[in-house]
N, C-alpha and C. Protein backbone atom coordinates (compact mmCIF):
# COMPACT_ATOMS: atom_id res chain seq x y z
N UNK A 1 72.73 -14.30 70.70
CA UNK A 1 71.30 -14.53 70.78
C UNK A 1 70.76 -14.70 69.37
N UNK A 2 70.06 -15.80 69.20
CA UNK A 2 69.28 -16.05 68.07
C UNK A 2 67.43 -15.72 67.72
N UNK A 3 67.28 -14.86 67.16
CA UNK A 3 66.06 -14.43 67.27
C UNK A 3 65.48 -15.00 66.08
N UNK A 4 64.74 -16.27 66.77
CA UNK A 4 64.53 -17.14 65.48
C UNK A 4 63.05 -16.68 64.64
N UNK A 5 62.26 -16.09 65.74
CA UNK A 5 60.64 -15.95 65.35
C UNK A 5 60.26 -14.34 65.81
N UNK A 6 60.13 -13.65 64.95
CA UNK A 6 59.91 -11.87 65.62
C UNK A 6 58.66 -11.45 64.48
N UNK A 7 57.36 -11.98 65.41
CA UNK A 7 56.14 -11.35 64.93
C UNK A 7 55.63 -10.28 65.92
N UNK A 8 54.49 -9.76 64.85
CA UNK A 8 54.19 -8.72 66.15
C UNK A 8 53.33 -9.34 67.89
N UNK A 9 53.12 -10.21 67.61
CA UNK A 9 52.42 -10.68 69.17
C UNK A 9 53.44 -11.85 69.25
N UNK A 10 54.62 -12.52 68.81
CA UNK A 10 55.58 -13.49 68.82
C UNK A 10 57.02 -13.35 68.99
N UNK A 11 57.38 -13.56 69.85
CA UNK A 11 59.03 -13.82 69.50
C UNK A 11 59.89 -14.43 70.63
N UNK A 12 60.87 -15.31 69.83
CA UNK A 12 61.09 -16.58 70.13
C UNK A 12 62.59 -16.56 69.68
N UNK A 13 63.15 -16.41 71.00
CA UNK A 13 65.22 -16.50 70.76
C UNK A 13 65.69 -17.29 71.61
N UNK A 14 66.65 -18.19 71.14
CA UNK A 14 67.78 -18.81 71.72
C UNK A 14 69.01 -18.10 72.00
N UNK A 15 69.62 -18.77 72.83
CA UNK A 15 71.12 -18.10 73.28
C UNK A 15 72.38 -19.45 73.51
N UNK A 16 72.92 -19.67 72.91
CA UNK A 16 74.03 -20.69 72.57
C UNK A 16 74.64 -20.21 74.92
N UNK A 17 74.87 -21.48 75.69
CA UNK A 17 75.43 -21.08 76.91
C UNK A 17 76.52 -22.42 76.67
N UNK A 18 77.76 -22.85 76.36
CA UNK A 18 78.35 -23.52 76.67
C UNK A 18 79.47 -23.70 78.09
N UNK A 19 79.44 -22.28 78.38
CA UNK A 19 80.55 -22.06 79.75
C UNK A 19 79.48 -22.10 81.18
N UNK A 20 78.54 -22.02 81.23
CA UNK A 20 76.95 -22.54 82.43
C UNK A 20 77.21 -23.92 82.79
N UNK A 21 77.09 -25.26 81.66
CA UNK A 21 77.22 -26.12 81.39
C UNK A 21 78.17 -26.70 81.22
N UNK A 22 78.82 -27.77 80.93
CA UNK A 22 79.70 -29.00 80.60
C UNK A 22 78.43 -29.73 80.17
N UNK A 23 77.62 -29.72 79.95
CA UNK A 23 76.05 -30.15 79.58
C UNK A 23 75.64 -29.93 78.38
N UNK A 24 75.72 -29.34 77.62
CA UNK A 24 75.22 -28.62 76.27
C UNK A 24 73.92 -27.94 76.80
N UNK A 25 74.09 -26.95 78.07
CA UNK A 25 72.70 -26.06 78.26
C UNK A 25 72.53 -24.99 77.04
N UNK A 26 71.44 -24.64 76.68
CA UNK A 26 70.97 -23.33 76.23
C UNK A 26 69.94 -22.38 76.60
N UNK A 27 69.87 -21.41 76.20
CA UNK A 27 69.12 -20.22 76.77
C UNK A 27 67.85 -20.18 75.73
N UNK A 28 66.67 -20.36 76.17
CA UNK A 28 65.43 -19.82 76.03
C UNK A 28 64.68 -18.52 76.17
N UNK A 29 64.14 -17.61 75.24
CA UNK A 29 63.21 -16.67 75.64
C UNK A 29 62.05 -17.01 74.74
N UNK A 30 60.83 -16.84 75.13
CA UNK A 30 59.58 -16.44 74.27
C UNK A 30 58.55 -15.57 74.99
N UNK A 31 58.43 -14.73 73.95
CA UNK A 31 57.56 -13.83 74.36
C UNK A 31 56.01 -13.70 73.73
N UNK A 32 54.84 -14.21 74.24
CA UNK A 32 53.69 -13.91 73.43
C UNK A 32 52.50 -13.08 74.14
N UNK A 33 52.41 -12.11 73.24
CA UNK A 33 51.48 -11.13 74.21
C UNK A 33 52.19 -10.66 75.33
N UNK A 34 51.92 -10.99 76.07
CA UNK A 34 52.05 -10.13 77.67
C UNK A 34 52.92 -11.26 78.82
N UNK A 35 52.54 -12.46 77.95
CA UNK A 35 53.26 -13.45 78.51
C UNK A 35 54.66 -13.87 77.91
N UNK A 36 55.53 -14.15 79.08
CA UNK A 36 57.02 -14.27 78.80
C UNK A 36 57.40 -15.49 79.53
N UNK A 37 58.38 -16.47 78.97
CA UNK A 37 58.79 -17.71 79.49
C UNK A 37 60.43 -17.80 78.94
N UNK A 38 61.62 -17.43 80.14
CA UNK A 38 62.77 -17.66 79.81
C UNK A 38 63.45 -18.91 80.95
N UNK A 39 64.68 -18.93 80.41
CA UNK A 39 65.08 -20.42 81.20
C UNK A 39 66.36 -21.00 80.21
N UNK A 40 67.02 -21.70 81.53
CA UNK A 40 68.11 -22.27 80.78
C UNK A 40 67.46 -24.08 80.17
N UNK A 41 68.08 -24.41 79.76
CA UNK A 41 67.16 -25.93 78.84
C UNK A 41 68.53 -26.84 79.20
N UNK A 42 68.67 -27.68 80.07
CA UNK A 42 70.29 -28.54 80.29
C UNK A 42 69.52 -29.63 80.02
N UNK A 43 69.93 -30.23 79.06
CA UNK A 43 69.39 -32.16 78.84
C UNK A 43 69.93 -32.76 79.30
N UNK A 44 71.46 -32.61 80.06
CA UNK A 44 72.04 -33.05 81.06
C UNK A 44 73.13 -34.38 80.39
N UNK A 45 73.30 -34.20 79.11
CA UNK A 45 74.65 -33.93 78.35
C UNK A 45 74.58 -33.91 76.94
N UNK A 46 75.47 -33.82 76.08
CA UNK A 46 75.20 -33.36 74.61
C UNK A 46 74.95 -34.35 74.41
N UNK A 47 74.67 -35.47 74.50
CA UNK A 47 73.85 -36.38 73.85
C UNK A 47 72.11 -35.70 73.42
N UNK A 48 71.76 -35.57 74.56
CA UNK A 48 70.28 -34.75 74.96
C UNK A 48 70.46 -33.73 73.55
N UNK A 49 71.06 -33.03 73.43
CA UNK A 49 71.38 -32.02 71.99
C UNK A 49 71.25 -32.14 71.09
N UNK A 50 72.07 -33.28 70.45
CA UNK A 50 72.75 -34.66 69.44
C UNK A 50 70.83 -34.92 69.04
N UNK A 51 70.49 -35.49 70.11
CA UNK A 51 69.23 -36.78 69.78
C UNK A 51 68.19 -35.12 68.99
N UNK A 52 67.46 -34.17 70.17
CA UNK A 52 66.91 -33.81 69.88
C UNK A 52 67.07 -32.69 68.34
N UNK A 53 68.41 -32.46 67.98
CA UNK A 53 68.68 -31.91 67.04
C UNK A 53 68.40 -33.17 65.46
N UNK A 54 68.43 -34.14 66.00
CA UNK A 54 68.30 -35.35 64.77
C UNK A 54 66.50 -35.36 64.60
N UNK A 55 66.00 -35.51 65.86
CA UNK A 55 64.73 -35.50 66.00
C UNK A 55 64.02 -34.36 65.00
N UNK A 56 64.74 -32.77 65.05
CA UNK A 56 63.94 -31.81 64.36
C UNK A 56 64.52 -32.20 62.92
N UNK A 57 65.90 -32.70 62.61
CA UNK A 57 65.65 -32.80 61.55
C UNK A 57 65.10 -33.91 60.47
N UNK A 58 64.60 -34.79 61.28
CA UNK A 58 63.68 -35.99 60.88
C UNK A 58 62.54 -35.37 60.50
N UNK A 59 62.01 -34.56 61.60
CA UNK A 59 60.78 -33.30 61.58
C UNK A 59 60.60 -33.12 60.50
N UNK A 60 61.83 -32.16 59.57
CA UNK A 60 61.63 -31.09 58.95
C UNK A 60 61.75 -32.33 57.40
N UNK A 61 62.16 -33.32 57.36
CA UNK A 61 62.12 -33.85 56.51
C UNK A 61 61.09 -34.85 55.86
N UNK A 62 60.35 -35.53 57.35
CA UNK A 62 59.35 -36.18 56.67
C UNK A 62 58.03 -35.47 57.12
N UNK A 63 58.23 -34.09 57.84
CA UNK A 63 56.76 -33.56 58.11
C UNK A 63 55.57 -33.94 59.24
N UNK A 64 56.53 -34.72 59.96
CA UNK A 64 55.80 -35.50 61.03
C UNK A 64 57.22 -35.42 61.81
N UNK A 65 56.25 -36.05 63.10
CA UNK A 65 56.91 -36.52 64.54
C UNK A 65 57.22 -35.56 65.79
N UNK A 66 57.83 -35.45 66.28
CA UNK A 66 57.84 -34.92 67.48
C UNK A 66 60.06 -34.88 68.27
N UNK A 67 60.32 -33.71 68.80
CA UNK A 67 61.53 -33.33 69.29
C UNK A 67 61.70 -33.06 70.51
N UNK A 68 62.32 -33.30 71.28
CA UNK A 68 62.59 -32.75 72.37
C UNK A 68 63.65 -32.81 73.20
N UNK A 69 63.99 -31.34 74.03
CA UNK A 69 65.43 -31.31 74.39
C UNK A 69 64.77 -30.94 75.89
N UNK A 70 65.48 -31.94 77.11
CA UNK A 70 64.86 -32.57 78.19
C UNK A 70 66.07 -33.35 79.12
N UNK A 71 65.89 -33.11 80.22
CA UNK A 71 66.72 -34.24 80.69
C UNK A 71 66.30 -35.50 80.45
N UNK A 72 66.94 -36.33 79.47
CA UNK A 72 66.93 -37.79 79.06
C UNK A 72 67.08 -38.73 80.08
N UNK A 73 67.84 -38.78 81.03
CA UNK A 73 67.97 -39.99 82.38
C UNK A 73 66.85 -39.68 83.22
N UNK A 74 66.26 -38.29 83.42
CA UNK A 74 65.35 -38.02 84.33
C UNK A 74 64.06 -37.74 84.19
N UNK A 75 63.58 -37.34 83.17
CA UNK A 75 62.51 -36.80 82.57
C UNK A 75 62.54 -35.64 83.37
N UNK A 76 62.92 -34.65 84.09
CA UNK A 76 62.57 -33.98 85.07
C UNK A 76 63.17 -32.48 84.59
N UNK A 77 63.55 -31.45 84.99
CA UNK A 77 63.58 -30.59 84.42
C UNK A 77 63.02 -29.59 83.74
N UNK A 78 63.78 -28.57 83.15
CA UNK A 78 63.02 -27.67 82.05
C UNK A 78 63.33 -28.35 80.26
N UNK A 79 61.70 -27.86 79.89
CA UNK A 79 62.19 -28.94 78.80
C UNK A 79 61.55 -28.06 77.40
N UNK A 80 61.25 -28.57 76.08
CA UNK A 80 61.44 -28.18 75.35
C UNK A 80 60.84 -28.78 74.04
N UNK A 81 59.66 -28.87 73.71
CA UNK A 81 59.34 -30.09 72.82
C UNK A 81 58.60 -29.29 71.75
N UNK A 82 59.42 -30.08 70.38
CA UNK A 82 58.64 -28.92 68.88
C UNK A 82 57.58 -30.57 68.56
N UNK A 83 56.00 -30.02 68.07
CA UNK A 83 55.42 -31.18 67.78
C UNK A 83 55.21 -31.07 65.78
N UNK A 84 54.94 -31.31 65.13
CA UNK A 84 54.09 -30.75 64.10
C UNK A 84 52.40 -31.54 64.09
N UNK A 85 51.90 -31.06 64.04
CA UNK A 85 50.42 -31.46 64.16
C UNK A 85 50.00 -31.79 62.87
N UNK A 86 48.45 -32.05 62.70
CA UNK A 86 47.92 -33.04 61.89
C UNK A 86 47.87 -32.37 60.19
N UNK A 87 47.72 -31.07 60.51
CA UNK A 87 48.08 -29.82 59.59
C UNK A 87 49.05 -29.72 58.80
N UNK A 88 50.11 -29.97 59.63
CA UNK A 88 51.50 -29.90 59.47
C UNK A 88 52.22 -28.34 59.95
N UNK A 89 51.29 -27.90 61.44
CA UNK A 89 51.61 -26.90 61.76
C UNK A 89 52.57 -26.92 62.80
N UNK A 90 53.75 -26.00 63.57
CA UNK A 90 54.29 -26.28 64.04
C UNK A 90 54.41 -25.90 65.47
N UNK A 91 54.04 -26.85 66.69
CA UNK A 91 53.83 -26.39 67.98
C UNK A 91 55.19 -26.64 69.07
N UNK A 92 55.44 -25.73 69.33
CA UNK A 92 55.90 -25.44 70.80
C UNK A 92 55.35 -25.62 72.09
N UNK A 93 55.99 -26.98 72.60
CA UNK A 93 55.85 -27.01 74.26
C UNK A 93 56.52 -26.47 75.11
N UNK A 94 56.84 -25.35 76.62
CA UNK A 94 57.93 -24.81 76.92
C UNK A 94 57.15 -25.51 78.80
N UNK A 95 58.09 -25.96 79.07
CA UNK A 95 58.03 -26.09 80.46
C UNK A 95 59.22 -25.80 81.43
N UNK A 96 59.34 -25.03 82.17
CA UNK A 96 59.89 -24.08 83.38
C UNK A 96 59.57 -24.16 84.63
N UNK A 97 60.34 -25.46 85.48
CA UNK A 97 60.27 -25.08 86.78
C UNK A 97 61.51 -24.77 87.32
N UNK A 98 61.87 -23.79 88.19
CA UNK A 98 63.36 -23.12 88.54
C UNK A 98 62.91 -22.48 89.89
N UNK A 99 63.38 -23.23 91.15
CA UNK A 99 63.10 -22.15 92.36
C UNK A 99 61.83 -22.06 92.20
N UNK A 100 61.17 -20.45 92.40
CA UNK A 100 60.27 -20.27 92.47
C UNK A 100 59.11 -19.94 91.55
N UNK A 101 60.34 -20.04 90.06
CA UNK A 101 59.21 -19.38 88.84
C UNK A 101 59.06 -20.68 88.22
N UNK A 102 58.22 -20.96 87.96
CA UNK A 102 57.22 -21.75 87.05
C UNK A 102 56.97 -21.10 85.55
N UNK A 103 56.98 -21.87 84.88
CA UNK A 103 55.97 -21.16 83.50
C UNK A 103 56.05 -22.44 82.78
N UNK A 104 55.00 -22.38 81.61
CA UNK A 104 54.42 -23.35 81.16
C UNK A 104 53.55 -22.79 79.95
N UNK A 105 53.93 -22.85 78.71
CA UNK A 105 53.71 -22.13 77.48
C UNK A 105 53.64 -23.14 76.17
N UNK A 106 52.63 -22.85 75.45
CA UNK A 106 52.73 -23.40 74.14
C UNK A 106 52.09 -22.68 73.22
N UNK A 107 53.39 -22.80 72.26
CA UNK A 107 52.83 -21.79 70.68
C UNK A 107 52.54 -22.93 69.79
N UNK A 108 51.23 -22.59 69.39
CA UNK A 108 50.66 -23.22 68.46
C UNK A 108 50.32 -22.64 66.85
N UNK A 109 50.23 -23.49 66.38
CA UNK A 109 50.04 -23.52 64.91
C UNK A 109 51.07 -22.30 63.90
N UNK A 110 52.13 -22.32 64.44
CA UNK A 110 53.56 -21.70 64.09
C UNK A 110 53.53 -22.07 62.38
N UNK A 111 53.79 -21.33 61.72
CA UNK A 111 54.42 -21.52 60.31
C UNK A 111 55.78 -22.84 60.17
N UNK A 112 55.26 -24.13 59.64
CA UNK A 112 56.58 -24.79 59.21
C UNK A 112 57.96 -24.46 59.18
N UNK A 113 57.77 -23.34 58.25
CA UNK A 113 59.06 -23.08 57.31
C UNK A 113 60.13 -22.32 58.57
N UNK A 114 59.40 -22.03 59.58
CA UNK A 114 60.26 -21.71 60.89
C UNK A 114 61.58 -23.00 61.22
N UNK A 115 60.62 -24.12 61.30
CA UNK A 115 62.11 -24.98 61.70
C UNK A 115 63.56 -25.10 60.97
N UNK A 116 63.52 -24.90 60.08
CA UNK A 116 64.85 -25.08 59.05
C UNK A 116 65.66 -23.97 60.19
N UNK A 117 65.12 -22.74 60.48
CA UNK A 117 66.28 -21.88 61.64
C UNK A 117 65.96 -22.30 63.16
N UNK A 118 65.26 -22.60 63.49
CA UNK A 118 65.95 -24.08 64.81
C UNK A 118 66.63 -24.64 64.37
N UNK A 119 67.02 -25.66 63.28
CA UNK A 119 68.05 -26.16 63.03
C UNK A 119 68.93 -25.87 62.94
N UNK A 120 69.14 -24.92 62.08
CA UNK A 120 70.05 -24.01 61.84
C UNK A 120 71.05 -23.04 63.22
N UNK A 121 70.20 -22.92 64.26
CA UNK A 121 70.37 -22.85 65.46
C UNK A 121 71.26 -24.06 66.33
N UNK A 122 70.23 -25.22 66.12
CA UNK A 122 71.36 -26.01 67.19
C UNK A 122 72.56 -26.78 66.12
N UNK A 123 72.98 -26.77 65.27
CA UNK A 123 73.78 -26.92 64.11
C UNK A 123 74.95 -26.14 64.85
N UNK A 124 74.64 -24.81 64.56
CA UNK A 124 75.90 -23.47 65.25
C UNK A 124 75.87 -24.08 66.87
N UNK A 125 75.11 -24.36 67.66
CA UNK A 125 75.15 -24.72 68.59
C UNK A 125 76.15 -25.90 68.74
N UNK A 126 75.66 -26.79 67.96
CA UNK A 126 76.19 -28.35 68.43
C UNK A 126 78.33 -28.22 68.07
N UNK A 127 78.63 -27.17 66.77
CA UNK A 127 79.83 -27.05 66.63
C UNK A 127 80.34 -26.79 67.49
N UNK A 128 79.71 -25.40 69.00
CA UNK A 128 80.74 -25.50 70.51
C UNK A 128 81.07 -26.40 70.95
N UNK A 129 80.48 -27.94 70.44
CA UNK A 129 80.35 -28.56 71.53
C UNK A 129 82.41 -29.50 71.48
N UNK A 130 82.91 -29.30 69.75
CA UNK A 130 83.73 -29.67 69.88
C UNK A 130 84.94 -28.31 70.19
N UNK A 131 84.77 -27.37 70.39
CA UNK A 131 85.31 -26.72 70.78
C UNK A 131 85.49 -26.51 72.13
N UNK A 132 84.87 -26.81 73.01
CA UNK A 132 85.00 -26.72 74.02
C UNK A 132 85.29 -27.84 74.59
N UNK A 133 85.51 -29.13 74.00
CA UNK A 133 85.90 -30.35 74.35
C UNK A 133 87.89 -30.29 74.51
């Protein structure tokens, strides 16, 4: 488990799942306030991984644009989208439909300097992917 963001009303961990998947799924938690949104994230194959991991680091380099890890053939799913805004602050979209739980969360105006460990995250992530090949 990666506990990328641990403020006192914030926190925000990944969990590397390669044996769930043949997919490159991963594990989501965020917790803000009182509200909690967990879930597995399958883009529905490491490509989906690949793109959105290039995406944050386009992000983190020119300070603009937008990421997201999603089912790519379907749009459908649980999904996952980092924006940076006009600021250059950094927002979280979290969408969760599964059975019967729903959730639907966004952290806003996040500190920048956070993404370099998302990256850093699906980086360690993306190396299972030849290991398990």
């Amino acid at each position: 488990m990666y506990e990328i963001v641990n403020e006192p009303n914030l926190t925000i961990a990944f969990d590397m799942d390669t044996q769930l998947s043949p997919f490159g799924a991963f594990g989501i938690y965020i917790k803000q306030g009182n509200h909690c949104c967990s879930a597995i994230i399958d883009t529905g194959d490491w490509w989906g991984i690949h793109r959105g991991y290039n995406e944050l680091v386009n992000m983190n380099r020119t300070c603009k644009g937008k990421a997201s890890f999603r089912q790519y053939l379907t749009d459908c799913g649980n999904k996952l989208i980092f924006t940076l805004d006009f600021k250059g602050s950094l927002n979280i979209d979290v969408a969760i439909y599964e059975y019967n739980y729903e959730c639907n969360m966004t952290i806003e105006s996040l500190d920048q300097t956070y993404l370099p460990k998302f990256i850093a995250f699906f980086e360690a992530f993306l190396e299972r992917e030849s290991e398990e090949s």
